[in-house]
Protein backbone atom coordinates (compact mmCIF):
# COMPACT_ATOMS: atom_id res chain seq x y z
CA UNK A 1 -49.09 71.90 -24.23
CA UNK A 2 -49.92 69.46 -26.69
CA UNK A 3 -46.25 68.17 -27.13
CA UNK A 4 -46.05 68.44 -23.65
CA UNK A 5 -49.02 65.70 -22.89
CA UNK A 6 -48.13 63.32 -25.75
CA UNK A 7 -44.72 63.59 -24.30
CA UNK A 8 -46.26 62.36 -20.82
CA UNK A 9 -47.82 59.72 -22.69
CA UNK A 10 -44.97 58.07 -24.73
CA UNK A 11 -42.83 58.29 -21.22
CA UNK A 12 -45.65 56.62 -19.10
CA UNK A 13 -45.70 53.88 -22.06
CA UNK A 14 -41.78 53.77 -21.94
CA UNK A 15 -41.81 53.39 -18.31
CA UNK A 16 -44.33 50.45 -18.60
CA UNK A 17 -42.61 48.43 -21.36
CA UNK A 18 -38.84 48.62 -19.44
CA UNK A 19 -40.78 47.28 -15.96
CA UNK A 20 -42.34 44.40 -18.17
CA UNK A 21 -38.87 43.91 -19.56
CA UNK A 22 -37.19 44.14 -16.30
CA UNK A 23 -39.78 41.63 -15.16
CA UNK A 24 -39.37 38.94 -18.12
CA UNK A 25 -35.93 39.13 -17.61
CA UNK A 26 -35.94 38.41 -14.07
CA UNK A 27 -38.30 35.37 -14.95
CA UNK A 28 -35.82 34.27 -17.63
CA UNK A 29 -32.64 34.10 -15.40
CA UNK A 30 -35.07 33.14 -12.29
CA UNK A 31 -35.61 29.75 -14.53
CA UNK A 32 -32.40 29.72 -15.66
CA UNK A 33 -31.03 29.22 -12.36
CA UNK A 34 -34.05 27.34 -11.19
CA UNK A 35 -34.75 29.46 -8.16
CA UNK A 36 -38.53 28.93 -8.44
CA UNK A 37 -38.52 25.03 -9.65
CA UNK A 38 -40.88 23.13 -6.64
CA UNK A 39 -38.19 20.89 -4.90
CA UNK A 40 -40.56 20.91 -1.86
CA UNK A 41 -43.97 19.71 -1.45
CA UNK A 42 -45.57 19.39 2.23
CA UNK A 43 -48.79 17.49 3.49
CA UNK A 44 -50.73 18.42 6.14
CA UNK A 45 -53.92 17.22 7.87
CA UNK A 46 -53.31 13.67 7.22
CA UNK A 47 -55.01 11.99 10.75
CA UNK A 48 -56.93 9.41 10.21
CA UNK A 49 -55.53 7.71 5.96
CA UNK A 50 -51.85 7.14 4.76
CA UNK A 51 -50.53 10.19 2.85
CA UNK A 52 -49.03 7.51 0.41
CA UNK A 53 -51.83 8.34 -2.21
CA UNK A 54 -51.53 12.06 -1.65
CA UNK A 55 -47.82 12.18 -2.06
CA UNK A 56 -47.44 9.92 -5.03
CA UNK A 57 -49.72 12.47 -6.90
CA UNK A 58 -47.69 15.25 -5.88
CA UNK A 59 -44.55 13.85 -6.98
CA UNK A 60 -45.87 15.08 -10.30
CA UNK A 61 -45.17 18.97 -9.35
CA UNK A 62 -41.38 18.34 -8.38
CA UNK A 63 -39.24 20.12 -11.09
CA UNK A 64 -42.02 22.46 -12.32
CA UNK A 65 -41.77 26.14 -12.22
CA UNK A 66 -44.00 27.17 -9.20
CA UNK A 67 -45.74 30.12 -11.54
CA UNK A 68 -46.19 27.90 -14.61
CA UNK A 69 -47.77 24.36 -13.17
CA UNK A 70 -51.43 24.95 -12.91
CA UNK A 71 -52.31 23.61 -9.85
CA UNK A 72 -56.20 23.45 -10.00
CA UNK A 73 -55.95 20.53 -12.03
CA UNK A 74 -53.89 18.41 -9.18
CA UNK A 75 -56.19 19.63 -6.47
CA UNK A 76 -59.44 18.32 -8.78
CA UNK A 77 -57.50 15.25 -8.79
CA UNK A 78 -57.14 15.09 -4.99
CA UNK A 79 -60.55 15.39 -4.41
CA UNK A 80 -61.55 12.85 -6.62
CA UNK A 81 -60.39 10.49 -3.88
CA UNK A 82 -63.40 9.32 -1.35
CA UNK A 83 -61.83 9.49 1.63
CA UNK A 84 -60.84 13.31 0.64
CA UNK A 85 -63.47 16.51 1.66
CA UNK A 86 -61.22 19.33 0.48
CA UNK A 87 -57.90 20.21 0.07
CA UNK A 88 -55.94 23.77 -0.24
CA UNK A 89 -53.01 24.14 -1.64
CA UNK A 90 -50.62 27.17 -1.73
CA UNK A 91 -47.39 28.08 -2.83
CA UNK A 92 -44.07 30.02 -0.66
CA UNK A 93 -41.87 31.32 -2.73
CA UNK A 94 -39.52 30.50 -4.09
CA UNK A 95 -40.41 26.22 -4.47
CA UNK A 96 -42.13 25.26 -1.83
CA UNK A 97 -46.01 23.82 -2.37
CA UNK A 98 -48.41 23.13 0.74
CA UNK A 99 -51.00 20.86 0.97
CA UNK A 100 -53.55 20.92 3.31
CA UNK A 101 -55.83 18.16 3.65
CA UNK A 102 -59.38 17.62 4.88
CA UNK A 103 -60.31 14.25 5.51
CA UNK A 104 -63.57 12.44 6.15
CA UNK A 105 -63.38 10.53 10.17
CA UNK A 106 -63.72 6.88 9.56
CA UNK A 107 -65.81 5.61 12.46
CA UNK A 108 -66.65 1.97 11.74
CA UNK A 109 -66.11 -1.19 9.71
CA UNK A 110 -68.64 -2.86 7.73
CA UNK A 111 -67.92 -6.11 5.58
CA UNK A 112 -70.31 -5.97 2.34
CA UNK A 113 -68.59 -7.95 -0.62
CA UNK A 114 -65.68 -6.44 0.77
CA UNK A 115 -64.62 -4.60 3.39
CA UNK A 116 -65.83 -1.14 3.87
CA UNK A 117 -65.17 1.84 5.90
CA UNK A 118 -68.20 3.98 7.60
CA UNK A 119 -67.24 7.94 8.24
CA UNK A 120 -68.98 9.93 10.55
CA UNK A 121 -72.14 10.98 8.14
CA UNK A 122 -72.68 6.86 6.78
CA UNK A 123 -70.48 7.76 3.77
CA UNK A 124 -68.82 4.55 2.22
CA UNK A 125 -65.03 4.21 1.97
CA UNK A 126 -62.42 2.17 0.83
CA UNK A 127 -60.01 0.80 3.35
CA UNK A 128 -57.11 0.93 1.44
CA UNK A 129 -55.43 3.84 2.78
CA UNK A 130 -56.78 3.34 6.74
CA UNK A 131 -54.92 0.75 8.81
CA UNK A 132 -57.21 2.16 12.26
CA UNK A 133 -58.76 -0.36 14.73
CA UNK A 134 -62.17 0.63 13.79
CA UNK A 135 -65.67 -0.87 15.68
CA UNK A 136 -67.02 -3.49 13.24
CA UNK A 137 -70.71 -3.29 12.45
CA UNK A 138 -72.26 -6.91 12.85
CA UNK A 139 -75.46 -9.04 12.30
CA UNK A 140 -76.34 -6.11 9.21
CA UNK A 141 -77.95 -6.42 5.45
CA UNK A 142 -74.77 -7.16 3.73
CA UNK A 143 -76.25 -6.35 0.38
CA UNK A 144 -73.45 -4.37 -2.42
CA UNK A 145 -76.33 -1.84 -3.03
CA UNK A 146 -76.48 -0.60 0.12
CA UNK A 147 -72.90 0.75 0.49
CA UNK A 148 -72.64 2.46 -2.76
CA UNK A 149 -68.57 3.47 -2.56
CA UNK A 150 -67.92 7.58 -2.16
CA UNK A 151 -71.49 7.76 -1.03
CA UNK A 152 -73.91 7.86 1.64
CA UNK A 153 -75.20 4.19 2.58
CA UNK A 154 -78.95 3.27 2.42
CA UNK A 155 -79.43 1.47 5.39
CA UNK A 156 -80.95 3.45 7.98
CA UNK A 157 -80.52 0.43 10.41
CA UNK A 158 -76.78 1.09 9.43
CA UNK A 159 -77.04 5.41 9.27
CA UNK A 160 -79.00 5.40 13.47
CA UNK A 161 -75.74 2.37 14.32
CA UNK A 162 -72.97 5.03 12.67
CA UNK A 163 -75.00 8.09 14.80
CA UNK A 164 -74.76 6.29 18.24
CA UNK A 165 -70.67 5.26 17.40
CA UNK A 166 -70.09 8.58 16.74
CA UNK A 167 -71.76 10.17 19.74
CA UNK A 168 -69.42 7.37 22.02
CA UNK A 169 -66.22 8.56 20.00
CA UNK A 170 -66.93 11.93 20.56
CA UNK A 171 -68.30 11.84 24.45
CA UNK A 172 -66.89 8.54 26.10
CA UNK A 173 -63.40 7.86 24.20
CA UNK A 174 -62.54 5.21 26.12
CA UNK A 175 -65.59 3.16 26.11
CA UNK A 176 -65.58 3.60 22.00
CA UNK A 177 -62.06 2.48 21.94
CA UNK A 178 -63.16 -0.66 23.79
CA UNK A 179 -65.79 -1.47 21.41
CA UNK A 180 -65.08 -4.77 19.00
CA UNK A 181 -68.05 -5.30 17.33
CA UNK A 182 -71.47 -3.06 17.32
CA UNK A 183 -74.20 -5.72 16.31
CA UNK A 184 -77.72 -5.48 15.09
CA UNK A 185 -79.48 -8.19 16.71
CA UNK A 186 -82.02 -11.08 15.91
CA UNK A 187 -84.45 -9.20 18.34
CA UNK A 188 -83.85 -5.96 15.86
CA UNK A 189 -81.92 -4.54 19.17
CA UNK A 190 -78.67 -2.83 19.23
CA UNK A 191 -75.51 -4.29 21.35
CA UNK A 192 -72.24 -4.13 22.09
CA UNK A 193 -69.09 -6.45 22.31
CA UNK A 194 -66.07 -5.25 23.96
CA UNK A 195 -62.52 -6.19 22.83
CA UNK A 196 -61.90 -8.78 25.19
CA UNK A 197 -64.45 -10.97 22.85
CA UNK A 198 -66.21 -11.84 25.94
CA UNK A 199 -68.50 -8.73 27.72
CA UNK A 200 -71.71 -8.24 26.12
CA UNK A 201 -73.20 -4.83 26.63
CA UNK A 202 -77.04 -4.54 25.60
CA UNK A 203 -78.55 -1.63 24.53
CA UNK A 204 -82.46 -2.08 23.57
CA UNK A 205 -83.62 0.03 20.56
CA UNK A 206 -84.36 3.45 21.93
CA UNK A 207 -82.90 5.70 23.69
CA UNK A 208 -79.53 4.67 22.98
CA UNK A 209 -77.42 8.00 23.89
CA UNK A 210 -79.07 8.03 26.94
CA UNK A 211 -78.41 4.20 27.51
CA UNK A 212 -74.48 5.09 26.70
CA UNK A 213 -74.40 7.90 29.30
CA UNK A 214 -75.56 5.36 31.58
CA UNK A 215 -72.72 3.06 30.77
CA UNK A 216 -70.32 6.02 31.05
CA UNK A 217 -72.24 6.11 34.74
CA UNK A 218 -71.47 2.72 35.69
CA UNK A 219 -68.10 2.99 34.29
CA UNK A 220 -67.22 6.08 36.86
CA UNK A 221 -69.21 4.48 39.66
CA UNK A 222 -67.08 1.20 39.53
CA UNK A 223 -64.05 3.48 39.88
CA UNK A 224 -60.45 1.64 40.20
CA UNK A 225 -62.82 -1.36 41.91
CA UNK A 226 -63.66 -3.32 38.49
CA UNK A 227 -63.74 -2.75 34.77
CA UNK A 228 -66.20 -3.01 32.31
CA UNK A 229 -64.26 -6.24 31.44
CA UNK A 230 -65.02 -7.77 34.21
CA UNK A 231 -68.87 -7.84 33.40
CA UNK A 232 -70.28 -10.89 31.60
CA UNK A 233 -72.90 -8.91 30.27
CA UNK A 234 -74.65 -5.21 31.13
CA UNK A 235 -78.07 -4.29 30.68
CA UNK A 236 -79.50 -1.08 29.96
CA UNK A 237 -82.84 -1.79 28.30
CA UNK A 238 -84.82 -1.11 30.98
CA UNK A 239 -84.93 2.44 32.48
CA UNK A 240 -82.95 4.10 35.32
CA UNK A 241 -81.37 -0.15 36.06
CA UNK A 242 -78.18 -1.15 34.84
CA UNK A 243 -78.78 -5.14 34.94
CA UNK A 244 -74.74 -7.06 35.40
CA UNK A 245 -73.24 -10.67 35.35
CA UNK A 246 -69.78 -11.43 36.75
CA UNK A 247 -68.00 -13.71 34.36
């Protein structure tokens, strides 16, 4: 019986040792004939940046066996970029790499020292990679400080402007992809420039998602009669009236 189990044994360990053979051999010819070298990488996700950046960094993984190149390290790289949330990346055998991107949504311009992108949540980007016609945020502090890059900004004048452009984008598309210029006024009121460079459209201070629902309103109402282009200027600072010149 003895015999019998240490015979069990040494075939179990046989067994084993010919499978991890088998297997290192496979791996040997496998590179040998290059069947698992990466000679495909793919991006997805990209919407709003240039995938330039993204694909210049994973030039590096071309060539490289797709079980030996550590890819953690190239996905820590990604996300070092600001404009970047996340990224995933995964491989199909035998050489292809995907990787999927998740990218902040640029919303605005602001021009600090330079020229500075707004996401959705206030965070500061750079423009480099973003060629969008973005709303430009006007008559604001200008100060470096307050538009640290890769961060949130400080300005809370700045944060309730980026809430209000956000709630157009995502409710009335078509009056946010009118607007030129969002500005912060002398009288500490918010307002509105369209891209003709010529129709005003003031907002007050409060109630400004309610004041943009109006001017969604008014848009409807006017119907295939007249655009909001047409208007010198709308008021909506005073309740339930939506105030209009002609130009």
């Amino acid at each position: 019986m003895l015999n019998q189990f240490y015979n069990s044994i040494i075939g179990s360990l046989l067994f084993l040792v010919s499978v991890l053979l088998l297997f290192t051999l496979s791996l040997n010819w496998a590179n040998f004939k290059k069947i698992y070298e990466i000679d495909e990488i793919n991006i997805y996700g990209t919407a709003f940046f240039d995938q330039s950046i993204i694909k210049e960094k994973s030039s590096v993984l071309k060539s490289h066996n797709i079980f030996e190149k550590e890819l953690k390290s190239y996905k820590n790289e990604i996300l070092q970029l600001d404009h970047i949330i996340d990224c995933k990346i995964s491989r199909r055998f035998p050489s292809i790499v995907d990787i999927t991107i998740y990218e902040r949504e640029p919303v605005a311009l602001i021009n600090s020292n330079e020229l500075i992108i707004l996401d959705s949540k206030g965070i500061c980007l750079p423009v480099e990679y973003c060629d969008l016609s973005l709303p430009i945020l006007s008559n604001f502090k200008s100060n470096p400080e307050l538009y640290p890059k890769g961060s949130k900004t400080v300005s809370t004048n700045v944060l309730s402007s980026i809430s209000i452009i956000k709630y157009t984008k995502d409710n009335f598309s078509m009056i946010y992809d009118n607007i030129s210029e969002f500005v912060f006024n002398e009288e500490s009121e918010y307002e509105i420039i369209l891209k003709n460079g010529k129709t005003r459209i003031l907002l007050g201070s409060q109630k400004l998602e309610e004041k943009m629902k109006y001017l969604n309103s008014f848009q409807e109402a006017l119907k295939e009669e007249k655009i909001l282009t047409d208007f010198k200027y709308i008021d909506l600072r005073y309740n339930n009236q939506v105030i209009v010149k002609e130009t």
